[in-house]
Protein backbone atom coordinates (compact mmCIF):
# COMPACT_ATOMS: atom_id res chain seq x y z
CA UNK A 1 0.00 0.00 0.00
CA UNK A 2 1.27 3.85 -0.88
CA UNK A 3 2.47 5.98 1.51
CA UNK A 4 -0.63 8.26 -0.02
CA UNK A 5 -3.00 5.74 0.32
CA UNK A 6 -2.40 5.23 4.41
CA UNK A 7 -1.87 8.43 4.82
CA UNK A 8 -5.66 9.29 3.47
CA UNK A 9 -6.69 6.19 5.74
CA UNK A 10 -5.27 7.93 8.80
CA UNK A 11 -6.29 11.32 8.06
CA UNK A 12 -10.08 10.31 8.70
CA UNK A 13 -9.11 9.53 12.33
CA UNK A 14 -6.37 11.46 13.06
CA UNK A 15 -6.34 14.75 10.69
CA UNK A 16 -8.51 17.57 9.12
CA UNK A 17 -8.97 17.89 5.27
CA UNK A 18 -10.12 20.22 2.75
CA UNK A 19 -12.97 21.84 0.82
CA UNK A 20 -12.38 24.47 -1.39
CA UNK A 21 -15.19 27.10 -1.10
CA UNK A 22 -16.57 25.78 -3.93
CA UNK A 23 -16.57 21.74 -3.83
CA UNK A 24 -16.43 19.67 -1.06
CA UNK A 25 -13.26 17.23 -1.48
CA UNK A 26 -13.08 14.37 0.98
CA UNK A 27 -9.76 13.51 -0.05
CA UNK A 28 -8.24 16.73 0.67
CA UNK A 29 -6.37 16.59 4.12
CA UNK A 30 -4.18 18.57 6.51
CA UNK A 31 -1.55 16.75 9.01
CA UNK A 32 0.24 18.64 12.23
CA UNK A 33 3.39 16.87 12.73
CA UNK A 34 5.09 18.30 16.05
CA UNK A 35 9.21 17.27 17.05
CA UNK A 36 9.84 17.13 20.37
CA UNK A 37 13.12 19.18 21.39
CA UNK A 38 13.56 15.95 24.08
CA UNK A 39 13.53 13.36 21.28
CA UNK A 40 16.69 14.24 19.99
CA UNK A 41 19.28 15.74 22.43
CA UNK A 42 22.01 16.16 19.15
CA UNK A 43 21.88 17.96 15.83
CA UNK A 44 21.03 14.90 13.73
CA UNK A 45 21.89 14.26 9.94
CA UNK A 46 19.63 11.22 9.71
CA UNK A 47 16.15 11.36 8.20
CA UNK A 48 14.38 10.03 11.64
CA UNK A 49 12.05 12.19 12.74
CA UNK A 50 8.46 12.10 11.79
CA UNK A 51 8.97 15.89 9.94
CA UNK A 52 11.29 14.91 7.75
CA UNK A 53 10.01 11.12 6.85
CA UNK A 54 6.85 12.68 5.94
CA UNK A 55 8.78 15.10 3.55
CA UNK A 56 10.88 12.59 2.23
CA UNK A 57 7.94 10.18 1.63
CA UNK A 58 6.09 12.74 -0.60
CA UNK A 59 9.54 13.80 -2.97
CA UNK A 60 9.92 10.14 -3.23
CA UNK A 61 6.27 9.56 -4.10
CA UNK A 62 6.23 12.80 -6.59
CA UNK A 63 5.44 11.71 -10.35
CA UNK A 64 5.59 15.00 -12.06
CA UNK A 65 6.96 18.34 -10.33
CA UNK A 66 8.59 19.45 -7.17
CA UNK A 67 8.93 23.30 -6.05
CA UNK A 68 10.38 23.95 -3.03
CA UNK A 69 11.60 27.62 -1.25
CA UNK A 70 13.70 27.16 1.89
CA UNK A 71 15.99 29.09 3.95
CA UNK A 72 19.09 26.68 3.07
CA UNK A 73 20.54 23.51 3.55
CA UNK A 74 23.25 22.27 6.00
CA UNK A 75 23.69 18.04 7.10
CA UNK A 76 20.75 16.35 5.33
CA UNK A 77 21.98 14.42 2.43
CA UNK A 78 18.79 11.94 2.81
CA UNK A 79 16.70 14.78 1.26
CA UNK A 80 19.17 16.05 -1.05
CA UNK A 81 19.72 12.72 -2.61
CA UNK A 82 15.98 11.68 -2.79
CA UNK A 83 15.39 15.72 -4.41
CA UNK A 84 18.12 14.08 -7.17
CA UNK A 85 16.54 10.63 -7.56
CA UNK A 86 13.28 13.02 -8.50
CA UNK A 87 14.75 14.36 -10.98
CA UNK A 88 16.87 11.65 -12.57
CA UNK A 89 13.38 9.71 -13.04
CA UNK A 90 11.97 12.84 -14.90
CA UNK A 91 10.58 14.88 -12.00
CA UNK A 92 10.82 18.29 -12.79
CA UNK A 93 12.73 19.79 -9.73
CA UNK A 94 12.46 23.73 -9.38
CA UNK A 95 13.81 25.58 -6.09
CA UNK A 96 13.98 29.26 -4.40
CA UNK A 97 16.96 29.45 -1.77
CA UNK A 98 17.83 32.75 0.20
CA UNK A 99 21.35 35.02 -0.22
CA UNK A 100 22.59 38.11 1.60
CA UNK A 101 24.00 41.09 0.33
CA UNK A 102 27.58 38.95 -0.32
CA UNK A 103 25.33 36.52 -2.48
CA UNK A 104 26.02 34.01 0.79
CA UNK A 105 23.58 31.63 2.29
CA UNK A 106 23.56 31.16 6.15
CA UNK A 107 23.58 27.29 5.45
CA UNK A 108 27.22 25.24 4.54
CA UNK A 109 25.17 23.01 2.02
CA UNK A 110 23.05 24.99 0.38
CA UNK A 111 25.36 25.57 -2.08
CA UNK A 112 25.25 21.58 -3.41
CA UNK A 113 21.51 22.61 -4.16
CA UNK A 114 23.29 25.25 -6.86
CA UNK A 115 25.34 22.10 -7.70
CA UNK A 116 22.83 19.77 -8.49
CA UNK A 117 19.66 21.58 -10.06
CA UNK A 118 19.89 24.27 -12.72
CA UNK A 119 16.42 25.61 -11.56
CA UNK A 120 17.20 27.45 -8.46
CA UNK A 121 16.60 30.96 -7.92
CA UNK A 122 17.49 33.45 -4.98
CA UNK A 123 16.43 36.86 -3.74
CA UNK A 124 20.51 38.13 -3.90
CA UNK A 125 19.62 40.74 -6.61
CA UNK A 126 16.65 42.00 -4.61
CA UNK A 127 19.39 42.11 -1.74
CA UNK A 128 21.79 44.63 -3.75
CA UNK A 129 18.56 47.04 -4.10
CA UNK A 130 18.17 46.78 -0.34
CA UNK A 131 22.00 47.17 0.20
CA UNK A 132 22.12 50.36 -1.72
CA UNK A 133 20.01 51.78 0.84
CA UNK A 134 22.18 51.15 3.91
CA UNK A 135 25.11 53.16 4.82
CA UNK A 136 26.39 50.63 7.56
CA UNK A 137 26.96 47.54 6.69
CA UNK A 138 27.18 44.90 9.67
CA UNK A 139 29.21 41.63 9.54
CA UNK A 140 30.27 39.32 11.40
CA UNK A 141 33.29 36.78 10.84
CA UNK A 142 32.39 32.85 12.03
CA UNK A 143 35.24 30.91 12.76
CA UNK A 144 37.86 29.56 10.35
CA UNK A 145 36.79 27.89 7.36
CA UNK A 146 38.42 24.44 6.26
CA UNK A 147 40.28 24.47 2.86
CA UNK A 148 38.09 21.84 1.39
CA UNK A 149 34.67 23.51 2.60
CA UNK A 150 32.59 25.82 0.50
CA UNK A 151 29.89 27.06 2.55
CA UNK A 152 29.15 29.31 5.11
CA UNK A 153 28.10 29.32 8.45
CA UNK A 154 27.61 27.84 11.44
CA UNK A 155 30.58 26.81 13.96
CA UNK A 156 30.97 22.63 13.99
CA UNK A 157 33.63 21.05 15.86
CA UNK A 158 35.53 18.77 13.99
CA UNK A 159 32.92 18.83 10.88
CA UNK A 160 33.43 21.27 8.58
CA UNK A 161 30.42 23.47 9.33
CA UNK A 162 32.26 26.77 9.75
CA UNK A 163 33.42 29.92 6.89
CA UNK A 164 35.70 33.08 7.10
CA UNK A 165 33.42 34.33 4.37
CA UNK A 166 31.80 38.02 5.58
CA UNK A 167 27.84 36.58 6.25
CA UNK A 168 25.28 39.64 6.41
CA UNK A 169 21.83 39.96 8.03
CA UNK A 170 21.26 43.11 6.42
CA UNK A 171 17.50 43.12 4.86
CA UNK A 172 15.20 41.02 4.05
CA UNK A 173 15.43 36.97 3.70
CA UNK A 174 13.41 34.28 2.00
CA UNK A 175 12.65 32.58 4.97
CA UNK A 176 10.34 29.84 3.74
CA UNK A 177 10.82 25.99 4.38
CA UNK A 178 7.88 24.74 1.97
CA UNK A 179 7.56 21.99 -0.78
CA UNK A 180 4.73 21.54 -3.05
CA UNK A 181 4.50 18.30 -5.19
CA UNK A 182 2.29 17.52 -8.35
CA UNK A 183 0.59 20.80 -7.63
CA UNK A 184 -1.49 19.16 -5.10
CA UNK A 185 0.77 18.45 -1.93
CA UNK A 186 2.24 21.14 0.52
CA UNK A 187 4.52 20.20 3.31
CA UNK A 188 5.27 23.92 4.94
CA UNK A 189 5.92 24.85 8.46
CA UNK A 190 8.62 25.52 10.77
CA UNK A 191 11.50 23.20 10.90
CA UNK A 192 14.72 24.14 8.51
CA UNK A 193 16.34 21.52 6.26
CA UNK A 194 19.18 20.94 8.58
CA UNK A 195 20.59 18.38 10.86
CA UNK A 196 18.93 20.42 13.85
CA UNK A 197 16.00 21.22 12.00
CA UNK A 198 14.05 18.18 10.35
CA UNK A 199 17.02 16.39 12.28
CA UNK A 200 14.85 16.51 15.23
CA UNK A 201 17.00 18.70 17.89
CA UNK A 202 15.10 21.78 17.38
CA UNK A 203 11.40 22.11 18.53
CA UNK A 204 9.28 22.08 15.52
CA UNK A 205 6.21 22.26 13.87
CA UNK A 206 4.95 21.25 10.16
CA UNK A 207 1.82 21.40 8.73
CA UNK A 208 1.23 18.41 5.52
CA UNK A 209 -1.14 19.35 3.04
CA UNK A 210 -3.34 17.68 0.48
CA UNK A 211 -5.23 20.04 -1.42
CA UNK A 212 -5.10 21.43 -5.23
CA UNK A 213 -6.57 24.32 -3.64
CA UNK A 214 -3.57 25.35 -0.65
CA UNK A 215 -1.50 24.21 -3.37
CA UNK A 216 -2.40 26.58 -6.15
CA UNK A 217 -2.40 29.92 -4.16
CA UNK A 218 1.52 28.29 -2.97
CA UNK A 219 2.04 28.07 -6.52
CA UNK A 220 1.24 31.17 -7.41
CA UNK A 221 3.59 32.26 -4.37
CA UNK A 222 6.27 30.32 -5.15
CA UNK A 223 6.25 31.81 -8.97
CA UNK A 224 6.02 35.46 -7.55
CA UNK A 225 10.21 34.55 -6.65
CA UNK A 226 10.65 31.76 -8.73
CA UNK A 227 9.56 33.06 -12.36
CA UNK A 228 8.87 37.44 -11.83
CA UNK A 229 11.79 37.53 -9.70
CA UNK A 230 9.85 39.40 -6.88
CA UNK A 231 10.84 39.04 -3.46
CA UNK A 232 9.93 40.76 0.21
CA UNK A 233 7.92 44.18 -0.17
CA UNK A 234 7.98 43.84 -4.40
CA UNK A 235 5.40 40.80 -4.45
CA UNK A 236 1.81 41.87 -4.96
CA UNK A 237 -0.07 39.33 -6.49
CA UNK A 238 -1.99 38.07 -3.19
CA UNK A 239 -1.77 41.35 -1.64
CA UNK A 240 -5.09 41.70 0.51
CA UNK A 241 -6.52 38.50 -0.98
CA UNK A 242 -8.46 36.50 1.55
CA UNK A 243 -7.17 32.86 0.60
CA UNK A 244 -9.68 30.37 2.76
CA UNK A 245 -11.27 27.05 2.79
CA UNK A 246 -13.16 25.09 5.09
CA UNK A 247 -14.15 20.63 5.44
CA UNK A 248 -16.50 19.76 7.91
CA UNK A 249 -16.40 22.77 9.80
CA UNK A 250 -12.91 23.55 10.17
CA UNK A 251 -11.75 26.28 8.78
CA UNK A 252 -8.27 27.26 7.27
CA UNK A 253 -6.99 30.77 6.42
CA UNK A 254 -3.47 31.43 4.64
CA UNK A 255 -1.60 34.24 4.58
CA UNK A 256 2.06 35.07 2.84
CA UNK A 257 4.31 37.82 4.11
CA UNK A 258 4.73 40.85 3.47
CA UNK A 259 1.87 41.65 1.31
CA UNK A 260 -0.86 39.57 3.50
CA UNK A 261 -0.24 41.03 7.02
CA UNK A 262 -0.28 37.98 8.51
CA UNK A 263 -0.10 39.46 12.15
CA UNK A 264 -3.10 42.31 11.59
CA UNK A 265 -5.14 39.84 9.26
CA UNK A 266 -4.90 36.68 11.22
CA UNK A 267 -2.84 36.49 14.51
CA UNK A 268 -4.24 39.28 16.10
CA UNK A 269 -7.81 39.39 15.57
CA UNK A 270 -7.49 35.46 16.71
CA UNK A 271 -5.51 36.57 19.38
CA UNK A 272 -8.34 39.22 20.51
CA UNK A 273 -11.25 36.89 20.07
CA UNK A 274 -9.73 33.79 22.64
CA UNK A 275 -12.13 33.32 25.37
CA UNK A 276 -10.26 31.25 27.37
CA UNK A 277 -6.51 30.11 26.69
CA UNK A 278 -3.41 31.18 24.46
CA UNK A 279 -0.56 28.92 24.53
CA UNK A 280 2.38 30.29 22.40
CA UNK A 281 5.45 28.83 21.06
CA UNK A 282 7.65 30.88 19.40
CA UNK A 283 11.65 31.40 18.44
CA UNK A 284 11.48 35.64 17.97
CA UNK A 285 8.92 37.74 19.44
CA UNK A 286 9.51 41.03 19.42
CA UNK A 287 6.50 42.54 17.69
CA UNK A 288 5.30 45.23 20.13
CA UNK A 289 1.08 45.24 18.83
CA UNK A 290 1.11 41.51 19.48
CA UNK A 291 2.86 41.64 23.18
CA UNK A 292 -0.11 44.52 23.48
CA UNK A 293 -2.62 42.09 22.45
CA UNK A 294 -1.34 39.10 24.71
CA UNK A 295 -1.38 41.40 27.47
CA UNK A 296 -5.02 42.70 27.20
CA UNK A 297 -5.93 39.05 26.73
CA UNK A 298 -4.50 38.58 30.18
CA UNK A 299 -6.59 41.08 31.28
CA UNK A 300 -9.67 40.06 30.61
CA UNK A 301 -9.43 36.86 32.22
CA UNK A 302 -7.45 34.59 29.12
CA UNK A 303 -4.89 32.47 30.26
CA UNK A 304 -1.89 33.35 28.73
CA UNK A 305 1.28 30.77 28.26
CA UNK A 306 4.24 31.39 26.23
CA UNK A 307 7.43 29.61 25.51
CA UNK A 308 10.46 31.41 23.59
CA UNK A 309 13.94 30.51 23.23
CA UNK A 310 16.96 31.25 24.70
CA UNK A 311 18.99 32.91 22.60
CA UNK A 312 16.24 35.15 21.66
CA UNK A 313 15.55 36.31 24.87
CA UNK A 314 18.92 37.88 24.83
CA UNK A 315 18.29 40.11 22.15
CA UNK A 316 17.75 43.35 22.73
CA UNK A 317 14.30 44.24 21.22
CA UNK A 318 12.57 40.59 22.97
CA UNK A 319 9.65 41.46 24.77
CA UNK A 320 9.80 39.02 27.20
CA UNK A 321 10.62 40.81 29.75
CA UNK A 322 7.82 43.14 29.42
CA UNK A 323 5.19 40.30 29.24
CA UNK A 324 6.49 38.81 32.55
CA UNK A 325 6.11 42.17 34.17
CA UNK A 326 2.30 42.27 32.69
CA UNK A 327 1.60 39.09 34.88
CA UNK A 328 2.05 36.37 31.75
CA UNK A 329 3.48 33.11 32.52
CA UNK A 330 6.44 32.87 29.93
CA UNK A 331 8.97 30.34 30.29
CA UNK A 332 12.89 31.06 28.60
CA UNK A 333 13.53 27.06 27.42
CA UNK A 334 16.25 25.39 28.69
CA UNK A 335 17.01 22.56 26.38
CA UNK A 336 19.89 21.99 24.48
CA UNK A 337 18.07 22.39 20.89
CA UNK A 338 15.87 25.88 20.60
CA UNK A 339 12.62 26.82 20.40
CA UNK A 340 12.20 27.37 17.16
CA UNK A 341 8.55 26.98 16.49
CA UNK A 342 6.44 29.73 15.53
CA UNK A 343 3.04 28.31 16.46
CA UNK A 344 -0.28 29.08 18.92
CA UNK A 345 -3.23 27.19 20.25
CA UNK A 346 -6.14 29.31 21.15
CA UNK A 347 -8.66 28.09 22.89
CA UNK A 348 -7.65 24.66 22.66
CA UNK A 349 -9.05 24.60 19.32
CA UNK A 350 -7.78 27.30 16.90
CA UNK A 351 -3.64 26.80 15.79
CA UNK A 352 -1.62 29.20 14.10
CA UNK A 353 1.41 27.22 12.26
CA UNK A 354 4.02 28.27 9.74
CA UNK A 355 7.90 30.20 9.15
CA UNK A 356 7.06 33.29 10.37
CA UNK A 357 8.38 34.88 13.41
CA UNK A 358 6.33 37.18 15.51
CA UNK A 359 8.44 40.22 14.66
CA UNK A 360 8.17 43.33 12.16
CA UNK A 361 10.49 42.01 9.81
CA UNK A 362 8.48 38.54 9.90
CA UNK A 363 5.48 40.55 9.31
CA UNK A 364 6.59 43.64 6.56
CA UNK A 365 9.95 42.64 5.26
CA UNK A 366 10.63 38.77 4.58
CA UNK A 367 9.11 36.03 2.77
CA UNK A 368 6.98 33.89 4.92
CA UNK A 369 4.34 31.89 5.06
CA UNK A 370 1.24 31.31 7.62
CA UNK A 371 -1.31 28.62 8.08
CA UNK A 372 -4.68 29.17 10.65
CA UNK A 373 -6.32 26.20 11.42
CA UNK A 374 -9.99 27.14 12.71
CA UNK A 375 -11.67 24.14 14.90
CA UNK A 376 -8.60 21.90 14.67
CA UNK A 377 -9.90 18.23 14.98
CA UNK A 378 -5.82 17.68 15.94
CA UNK A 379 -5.70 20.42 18.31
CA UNK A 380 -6.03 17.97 21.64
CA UNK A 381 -2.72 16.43 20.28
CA UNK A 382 -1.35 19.54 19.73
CA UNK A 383 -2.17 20.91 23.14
CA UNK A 384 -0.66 17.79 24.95
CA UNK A 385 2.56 18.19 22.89
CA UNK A 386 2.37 21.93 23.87
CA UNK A 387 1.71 20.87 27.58
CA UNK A 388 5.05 18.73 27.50
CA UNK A 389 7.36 21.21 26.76
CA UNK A 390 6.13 23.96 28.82
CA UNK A 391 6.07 20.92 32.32
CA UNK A 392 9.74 19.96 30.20
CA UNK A 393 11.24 23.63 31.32
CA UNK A 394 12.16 24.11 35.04
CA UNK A 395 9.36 26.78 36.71
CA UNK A 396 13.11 28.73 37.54
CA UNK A 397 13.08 30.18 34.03
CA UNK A 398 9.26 31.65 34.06
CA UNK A 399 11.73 34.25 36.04
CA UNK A 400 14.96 34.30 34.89
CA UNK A 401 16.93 33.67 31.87
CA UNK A 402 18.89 30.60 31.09
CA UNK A 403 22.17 31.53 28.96
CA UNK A 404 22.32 29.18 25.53
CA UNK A 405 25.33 27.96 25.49
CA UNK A 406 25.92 26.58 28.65
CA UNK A 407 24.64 24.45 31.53
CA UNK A 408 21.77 25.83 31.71
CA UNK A 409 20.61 24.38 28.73
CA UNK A 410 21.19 21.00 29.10
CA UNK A 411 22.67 19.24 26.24
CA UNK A 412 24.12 21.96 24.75
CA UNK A 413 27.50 21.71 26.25
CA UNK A 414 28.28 18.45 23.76
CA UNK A 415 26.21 19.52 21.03
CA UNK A 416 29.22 20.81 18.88
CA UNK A 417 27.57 23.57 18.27
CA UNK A 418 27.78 27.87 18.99
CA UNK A 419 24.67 27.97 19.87
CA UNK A 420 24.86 31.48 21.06
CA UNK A 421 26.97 33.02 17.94
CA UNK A 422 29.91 33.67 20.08
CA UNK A 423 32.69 32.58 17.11
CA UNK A 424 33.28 29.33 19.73
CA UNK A 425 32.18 26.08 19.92
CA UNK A 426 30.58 24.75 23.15
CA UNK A 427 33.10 22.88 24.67
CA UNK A 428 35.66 25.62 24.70
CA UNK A 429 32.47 27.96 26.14
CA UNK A 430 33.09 29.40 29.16
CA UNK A 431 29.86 28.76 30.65
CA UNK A 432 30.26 25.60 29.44
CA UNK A 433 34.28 24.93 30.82
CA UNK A 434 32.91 26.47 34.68
């Protein structure tokens, strides 16, 4: 039996599906598959976790195109070689993959996705528009890059994962992790294609799609970058366009950043409507009319959870801080993997799902994409998952902050990796040494 097939089986029990708002399509679905940051307490280059077998099962059961936009690549060759196994049986494979102003991608393999498909497009050019703007350029250097290693970033012991090369944050970044396959299946969410991404160490959370419906208005996304070229604030085709459909009840509602205003559109008018709970998960939130909202929730009797990570909470514009002093319960995690789901249950019913973080720049700058889920028939799942984590995290960080990159965060010490962007490894930390 197909992957496909079972996975329509199980979606009657288990999942929601799809209408369009025209025909009612009982084979339409929609899957919420959660990672656990205590399932795997290493970055992991194996295809294990549920995320990334259910993304590897539908590129291996694609018969006629794949289009994917992601962030970048970095430690999982499982997905890389299935993309080429695609295409080498006659699978048309087309991808959109983010630069900075140095035409650099934050992720040490995504250059073998240059390498190995001659349909791959980034936003770099739309990056030397924004650059001309900026009269301060900010780098940083990370670590020393191996002779034999081509890619930027991230600082590996022993592995090859570091670069010399000058990396910029400067504007905007396609910061999409979505596939669509056969113009019918979406698999969008959270989780990067990386060894702590779908590699299970990072918390997580992907939404899989069947419907020609999602699918088409991705499409038409996806060629916005892929085929015009536009990126960030020059995309306009689905610019105010309500994009909705509903199966038995349960409605969904998408939204693409910048031009949908994702946070005034959906988020917040779902945030002001909760009657009774809002659980949040989220990697970055900084956006200052959505701490508002959280907070007048709180004051009309909602009860407010939220769980962000670590390193976050050190920047400078978090609003963390300012939530705690408002009365919400907010928990800084602790684990060795981050927090890097950008996701809410409302009401124990209603979940928001998808890349974008609650920030401005999520919002009005980069390329994102959000999914609301309206009468969830998952959502008791969901909320036990959510429940984990939040028991998972000591109640000594709902008041202070546990530093990433050290024992505090529990497996981080051997995780081989700089977690907090310091230029050192986390053995040679010093709050990893004392």
């Amino acid at each position: 039996m197909s992957y496909r097939i079972i996975s329509i089986v199980l979606s009657a029990i288990l999942l929601i599906g799809f209408k369009s708002s025209i025909a009612y399509d009982t084979q339409s679905y929609i899957k919420v598959i959660t990672n656990s940051p205590l399932t795997h307490l290493t970055p992991n280059k194996s295809c294990e976790s549920e995320i990334c077998l259910e993304l590897i099962n539908l590129i291996e059961d694609a018969e006629d195109t794949i289009d994917f936009a992601v962030y970048g690549l970095r430690g999982q060759d499982e997905v890389l070689n299935a993309l080429i196994n695609a295409q080498k049986r006659g699978v048309k494979v087309r991808g959109v993959i983010d630069k900075d102003i140095f035409n650099k991608n934050y992720y040490s393999d995504t250059y073998l996705l240059e390498a190995n498909f001659d349909d791959i497009k980034t936003d770099y050019k739309k990056d030397l528009k924004t650059l001309s703007l900026i009269k301060d350029i900010k780098y940083e250097d990370k670590c020393l890059r191996p002779k034999d290693h081509k890619g930027p970033l991230q600082c590996f012991e022993g592995k090859g994962y570091a670069s010399k090369e000058k990396l910029s944050f400067v504007g905007d970044i396609m910061h999409n992790k979505l596939f669509i396959v056969d113009g019918e299946y979406v698999w969008t969410g959270s989780a990067n294609i990386s060894d702590t991404g779908i590699g299970g160490y990072n918390a997580n959370v992907v939404a899989s799609i069947k419907s020609k419906f999602i699918a088409e208005h991705y499409l038409i996304e996806f060629e916005q970058m892929f085929t015009d070229g536009s990126f960030h604030r020059s995309k306009e085709k689905l610019k105010k366009k309500e994009i909705k459909t509903n199966i038995n009840g349960q409605n969904v509602e998408l939204f693409f950043s910048p031009q949908g205003y994702a946070m005034y559109r959906g988020v917040i008018p779902l945030i002001k409507d909760a009657k009774k709970s809002i659980d949040v998960s989220i990697f970055f939130l900084t956006h200052k009319n959505i701490s508002k909202e959280l907070v007048a929730a709180k004051n009309r009797g909602v009860d407010v959870r939220v769980i962000i990570d670590a390193t976050s909470a050190s920047n400078g514009y978090s609003k963390h801080q300012y939530l705690r002093d408002n009365g919400i319960s907010l928990k800084v995690e602790n684990w060795g993997g981050k927090m890097h789901m950008k996701s809410a249950i409302i009401d124990k019913k209603h979940l928001i799902v998808g890349s974008m973080n609650w920030t401005s720049a999520g919002e009005s700058k980069n390329d994102e994409n959000t999914l609301i889920i309206k009468n969830f028939k998952g959502a008791p799942k969901y909320q036990r998952f959510y429940n984990l984590m939040w028991n998972s995290i000591p109640d000594k960080w709902l008041r202070e902050d546990p530093l990433p990159e050290s024992k505090d965060s529990g497996t981080s010490c051997y995780d081989g990796i700089d977690n907090d962007f310091d230029g050192k490894i986390d053995t040679k930390d010093q709050n990893c040494i004392n």
